[in-house]
Protein backbone atom coordinates (compact mmCIF):
# COMPACT_ATOMS: atom_id res chain seq x y z
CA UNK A 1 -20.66 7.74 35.90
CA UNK A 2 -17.36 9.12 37.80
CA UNK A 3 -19.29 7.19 40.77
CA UNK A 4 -19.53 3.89 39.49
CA UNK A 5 -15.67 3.12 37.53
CA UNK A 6 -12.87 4.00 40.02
CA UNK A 7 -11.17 6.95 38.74
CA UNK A 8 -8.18 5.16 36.95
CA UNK A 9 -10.70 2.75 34.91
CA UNK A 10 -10.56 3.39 31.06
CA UNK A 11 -13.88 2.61 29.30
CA UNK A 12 -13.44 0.05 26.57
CA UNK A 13 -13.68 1.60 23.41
CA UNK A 14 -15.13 4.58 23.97
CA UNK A 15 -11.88 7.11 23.49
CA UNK A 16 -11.23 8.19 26.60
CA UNK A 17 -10.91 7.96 29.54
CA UNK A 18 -12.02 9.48 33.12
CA UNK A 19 -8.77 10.97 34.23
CA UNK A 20 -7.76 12.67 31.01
CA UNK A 21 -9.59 13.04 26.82
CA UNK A 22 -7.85 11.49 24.61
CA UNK A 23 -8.23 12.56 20.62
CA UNK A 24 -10.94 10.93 19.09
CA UNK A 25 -8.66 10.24 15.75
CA UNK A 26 -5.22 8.85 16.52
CA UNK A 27 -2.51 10.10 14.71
CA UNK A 28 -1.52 9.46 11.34
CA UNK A 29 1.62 9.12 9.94
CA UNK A 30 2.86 9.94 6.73
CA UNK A 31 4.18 6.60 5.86
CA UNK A 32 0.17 5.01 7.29
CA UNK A 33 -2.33 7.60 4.82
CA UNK A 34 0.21 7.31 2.00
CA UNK A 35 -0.56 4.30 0.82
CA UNK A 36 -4.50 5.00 0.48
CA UNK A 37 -3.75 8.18 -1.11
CA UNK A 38 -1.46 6.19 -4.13
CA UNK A 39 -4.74 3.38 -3.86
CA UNK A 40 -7.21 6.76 -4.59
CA UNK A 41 -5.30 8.45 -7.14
CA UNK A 42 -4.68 5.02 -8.40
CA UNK A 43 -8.25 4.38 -8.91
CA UNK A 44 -9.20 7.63 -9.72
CA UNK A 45 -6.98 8.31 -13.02
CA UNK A 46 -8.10 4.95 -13.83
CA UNK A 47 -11.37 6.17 -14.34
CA UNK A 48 -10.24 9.05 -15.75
CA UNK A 49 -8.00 7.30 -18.01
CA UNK A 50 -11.32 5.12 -19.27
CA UNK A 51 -13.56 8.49 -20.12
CA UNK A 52 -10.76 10.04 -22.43
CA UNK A 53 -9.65 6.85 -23.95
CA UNK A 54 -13.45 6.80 -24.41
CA UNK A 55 -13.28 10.55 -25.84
CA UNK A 56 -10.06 9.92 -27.65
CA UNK A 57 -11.84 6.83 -29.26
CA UNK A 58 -14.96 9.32 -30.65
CA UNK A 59 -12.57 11.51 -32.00
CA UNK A 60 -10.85 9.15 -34.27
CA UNK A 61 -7.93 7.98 -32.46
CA UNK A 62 -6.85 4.81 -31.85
CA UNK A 63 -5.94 2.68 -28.36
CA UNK A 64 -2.36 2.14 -28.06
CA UNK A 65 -2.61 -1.23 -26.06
CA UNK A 66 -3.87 -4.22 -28.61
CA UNK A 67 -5.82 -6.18 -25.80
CA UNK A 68 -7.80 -3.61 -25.01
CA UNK A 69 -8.05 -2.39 -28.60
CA UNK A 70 -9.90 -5.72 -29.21
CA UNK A 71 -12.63 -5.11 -26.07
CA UNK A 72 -12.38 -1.32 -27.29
CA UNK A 73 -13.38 -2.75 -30.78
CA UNK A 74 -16.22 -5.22 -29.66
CA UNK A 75 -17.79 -2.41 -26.99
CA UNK A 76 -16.55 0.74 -25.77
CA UNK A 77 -18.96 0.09 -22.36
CA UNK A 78 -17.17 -3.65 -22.20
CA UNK A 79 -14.02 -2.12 -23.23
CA UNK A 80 -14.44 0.63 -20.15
CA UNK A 81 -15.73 -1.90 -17.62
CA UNK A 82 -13.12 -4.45 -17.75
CA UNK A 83 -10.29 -2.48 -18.11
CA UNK A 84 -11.53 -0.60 -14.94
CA UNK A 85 -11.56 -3.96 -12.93
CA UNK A 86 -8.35 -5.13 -14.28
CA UNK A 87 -6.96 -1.80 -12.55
CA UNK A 88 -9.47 -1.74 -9.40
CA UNK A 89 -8.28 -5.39 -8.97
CA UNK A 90 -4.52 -4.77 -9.19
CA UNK A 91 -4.54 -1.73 -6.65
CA UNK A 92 -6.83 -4.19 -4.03
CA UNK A 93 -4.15 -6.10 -4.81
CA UNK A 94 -1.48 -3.62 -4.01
CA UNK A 95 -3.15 -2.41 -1.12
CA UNK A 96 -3.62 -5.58 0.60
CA UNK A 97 0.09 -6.14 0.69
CA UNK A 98 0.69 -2.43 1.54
CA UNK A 99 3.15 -3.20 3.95
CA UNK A 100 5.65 -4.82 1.64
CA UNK A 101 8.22 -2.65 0.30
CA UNK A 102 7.61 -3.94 -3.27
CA UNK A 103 4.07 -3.06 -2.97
CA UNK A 104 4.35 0.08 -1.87
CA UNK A 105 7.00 0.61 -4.69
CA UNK A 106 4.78 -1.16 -7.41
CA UNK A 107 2.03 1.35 -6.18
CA UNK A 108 4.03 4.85 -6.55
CA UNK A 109 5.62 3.22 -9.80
CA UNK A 110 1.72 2.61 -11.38
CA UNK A 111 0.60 5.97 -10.20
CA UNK A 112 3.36 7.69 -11.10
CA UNK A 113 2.65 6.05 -14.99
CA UNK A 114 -1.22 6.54 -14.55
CA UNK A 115 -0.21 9.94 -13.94
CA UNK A 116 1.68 10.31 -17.08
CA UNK A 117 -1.08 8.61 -19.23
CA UNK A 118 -3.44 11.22 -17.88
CA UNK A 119 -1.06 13.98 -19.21
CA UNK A 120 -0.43 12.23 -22.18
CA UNK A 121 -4.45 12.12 -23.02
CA UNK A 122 -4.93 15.67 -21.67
CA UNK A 123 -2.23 16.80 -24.11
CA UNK A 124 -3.45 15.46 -27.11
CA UNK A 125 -7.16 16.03 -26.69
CA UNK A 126 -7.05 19.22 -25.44
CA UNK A 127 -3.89 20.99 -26.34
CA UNK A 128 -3.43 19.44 -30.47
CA UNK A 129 -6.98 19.73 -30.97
């Protein structure tokens, strides 16, 4: 192919180029993969969150928050499902306006209490029991 591009030519999308390789991935800064990595854990004690509320409610306790006490009440699948798309819809949310400030803030600040309620439940199911 060195025959047919003169030697300066890049090809269009491939990567690289015939003078000199470029990396494959480009580089990723802190400040880029941060925000996906809130958005993950975000999600992910979410779903957490839903099986031990789900645990905690088989063991006799009570939800703390009365909205989704009432879904809890009417179905503990309904209960599970919509309080993981109220979540899943908030960090979309959050992660489509990643690059405001206040977004990235709201994110860490939801995480951060995610992060506590996960404690919280892993506390008192597994530490008072």
């Amino acid at each position: 192919m060195s025959n047919w591009f003169p030697s300066n030519y890049e090809l269009a999308g491939a990567g690289f180029s015939s003078t000199s390789q470029r990396p494959f991935f480009r580089d990723v800064t802190l400040a880029e993969s941060f925000p996906l990595l809130l958005a993950l854990m975000l999600v992910s004690f979410n779903l957490f969150d839903s099986l031990l509320t789900a645990r905690a409610l088989s063991m006799g306790f009570t939800e703390a928050n009365p909205v989704m006490a009432g879904l809890f009440n009417m179905s503990l699948p309904m209960g599970m499902f919509f309080k993981s798309v109220i979540v899943g819809t908030g960090a979309l949310v959050l992660w489509k306006f990643r690059h405001l400030p206040v977004a990235r803030r709201g994110m860490t600040a939801v995480t951060g209490c995610y992060g506590a309620v996960i404690l919280y439940h892993l506390y008192f199911q597994m530490l008072v029991i």
